[in-house]
Protein backbone atom coordinates (compact mmCIF):
# COMPACT_ATOMS: atom_id res chain seq x y z
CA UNK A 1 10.08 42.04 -7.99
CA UNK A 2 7.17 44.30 -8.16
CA UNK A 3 3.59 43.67 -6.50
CA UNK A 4 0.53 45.68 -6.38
CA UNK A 5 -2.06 44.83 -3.81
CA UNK A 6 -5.43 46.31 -4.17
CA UNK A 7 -7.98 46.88 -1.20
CA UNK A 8 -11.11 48.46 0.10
CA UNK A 9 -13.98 46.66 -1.92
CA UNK A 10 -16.70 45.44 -0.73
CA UNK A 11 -20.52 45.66 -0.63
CA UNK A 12 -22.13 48.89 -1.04
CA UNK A 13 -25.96 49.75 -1.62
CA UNK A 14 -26.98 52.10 -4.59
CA UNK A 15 -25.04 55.41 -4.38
CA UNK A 16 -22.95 54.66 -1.90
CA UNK A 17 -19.20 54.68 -1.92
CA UNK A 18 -16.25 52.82 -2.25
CA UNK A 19 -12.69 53.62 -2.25
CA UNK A 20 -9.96 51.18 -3.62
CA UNK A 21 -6.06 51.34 -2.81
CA UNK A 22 -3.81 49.71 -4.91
CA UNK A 23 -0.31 49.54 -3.44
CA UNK A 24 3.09 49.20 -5.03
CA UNK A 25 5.74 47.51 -4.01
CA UNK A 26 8.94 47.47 -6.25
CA UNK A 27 7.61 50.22 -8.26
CA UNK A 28 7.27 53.58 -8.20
CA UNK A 29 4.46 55.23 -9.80
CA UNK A 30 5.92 58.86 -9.87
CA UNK A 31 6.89 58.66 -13.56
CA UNK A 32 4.48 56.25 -14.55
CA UNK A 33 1.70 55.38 -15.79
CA UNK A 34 -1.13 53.32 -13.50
CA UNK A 35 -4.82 52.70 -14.60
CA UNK A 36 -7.86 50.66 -12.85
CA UNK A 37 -9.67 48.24 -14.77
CA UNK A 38 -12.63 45.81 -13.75
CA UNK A 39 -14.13 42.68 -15.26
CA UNK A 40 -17.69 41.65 -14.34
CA UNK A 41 -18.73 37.54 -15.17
CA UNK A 42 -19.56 36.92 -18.21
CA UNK A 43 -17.66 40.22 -19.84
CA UNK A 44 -14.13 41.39 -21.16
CA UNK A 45 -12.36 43.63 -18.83
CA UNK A 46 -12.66 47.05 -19.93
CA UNK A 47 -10.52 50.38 -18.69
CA UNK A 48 -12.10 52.57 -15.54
CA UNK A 49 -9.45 55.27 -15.59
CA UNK A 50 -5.93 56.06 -15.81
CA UNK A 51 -3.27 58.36 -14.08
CA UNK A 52 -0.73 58.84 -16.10
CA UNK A 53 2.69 61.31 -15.48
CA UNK A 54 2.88 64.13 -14.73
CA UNK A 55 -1.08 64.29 -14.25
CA UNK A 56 -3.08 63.34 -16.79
CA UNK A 57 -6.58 61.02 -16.20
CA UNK A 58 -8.69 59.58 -18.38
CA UNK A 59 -12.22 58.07 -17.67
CA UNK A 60 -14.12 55.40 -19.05
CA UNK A 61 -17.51 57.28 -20.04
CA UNK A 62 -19.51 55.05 -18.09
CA UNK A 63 -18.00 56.26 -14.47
CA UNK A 64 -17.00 59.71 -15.60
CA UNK A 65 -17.78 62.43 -12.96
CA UNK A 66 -18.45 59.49 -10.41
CA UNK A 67 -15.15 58.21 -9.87
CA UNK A 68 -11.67 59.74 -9.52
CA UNK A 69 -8.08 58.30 -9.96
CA UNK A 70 -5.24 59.45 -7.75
CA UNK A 71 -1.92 58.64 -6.64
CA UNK A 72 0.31 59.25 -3.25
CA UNK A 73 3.60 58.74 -5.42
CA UNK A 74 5.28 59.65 -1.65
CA UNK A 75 3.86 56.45 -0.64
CA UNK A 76 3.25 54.53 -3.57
CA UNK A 77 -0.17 53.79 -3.15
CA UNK A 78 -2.75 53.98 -6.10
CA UNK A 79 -6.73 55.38 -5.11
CA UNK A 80 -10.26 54.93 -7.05
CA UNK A 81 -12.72 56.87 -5.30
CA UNK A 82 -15.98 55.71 -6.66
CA UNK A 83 -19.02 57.56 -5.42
CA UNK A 84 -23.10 57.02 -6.76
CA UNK A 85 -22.59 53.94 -7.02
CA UNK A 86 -24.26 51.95 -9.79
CA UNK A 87 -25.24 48.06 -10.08
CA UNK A 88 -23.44 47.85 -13.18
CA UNK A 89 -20.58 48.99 -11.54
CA UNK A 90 -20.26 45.39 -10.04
CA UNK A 91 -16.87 44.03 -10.79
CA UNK A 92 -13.98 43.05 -9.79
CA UNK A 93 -11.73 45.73 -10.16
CA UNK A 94 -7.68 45.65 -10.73
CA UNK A 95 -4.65 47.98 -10.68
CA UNK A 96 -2.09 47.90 -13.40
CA UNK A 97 1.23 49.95 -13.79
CA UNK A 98 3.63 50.45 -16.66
CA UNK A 99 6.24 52.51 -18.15
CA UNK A 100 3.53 53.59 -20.47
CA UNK A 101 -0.01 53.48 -20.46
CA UNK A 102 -0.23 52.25 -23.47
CA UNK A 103 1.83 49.10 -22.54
CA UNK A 104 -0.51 48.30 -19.25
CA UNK A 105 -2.36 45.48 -21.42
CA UNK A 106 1.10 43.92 -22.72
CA UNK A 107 3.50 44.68 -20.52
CA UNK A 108 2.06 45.83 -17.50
CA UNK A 109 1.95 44.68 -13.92
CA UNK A 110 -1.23 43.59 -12.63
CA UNK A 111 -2.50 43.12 -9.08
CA UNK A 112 -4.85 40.34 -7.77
CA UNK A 113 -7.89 42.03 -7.71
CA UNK A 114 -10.57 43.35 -5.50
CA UNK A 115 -14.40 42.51 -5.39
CA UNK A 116 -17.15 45.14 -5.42
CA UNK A 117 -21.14 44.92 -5.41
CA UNK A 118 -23.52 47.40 -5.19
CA UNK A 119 -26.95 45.97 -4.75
CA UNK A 120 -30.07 47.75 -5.43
């Protein structure tokens, strides 16, 4: 059975920093493709980045040269390092994993979720 657990939000001021940890448990993310995504109230979830094998990223425009995507694929573990912080960056962000990344919405797995704020 596979589980991802993200961690390491929280409450950061304007242009601080934040980074999240998604970890993988019955899946390895080696050879495969894993992506952050975040939904604020009121609006759809939209893509952050992706990591996909051997090492490509992608990056939503919004958080492009502020954040980075990484994996430990020793330790199956899954990193966002967001830095310069923005209010609209409020969200709460998810991990997702899949064979491909074009099958994280459909047939991905999806962790529970993990809260950030950045107040002004």
């Amino acid at each position: 059975q596979v589980h991802l657990v993200e961690s390491g939000g929280g409450s950061v001021e304007v242009g601080g920093s934040l980074r999240l940890s998604c970890a993988a448990s019955g899946f390895t993310y080696s050879t495969r493709c894993a992506g952050w995504f975040r939904q604020a109230p009121g609006k759809e979830r939209e893509g952050v980045a992706t990591s996909d094998y051997p090492d490509i990223t992608t990056y939503a425009d919004s958080v492009q040269g502020r954040f980075t995507i990484s994996r430990d694929n020793a330790r199956d573990i899954l990193y966002l390092q967001m830095d310069n912080l923005k209010p609209e960056d409020t969200a709460m962000y998810y991990c997702a994993a899949a064979i491909r990344c074009d099958w994280l919405h459909t047939h991905g797995y999806w962790g529970q979720g993990t809260q950030v704020t950045v107040s002004s």
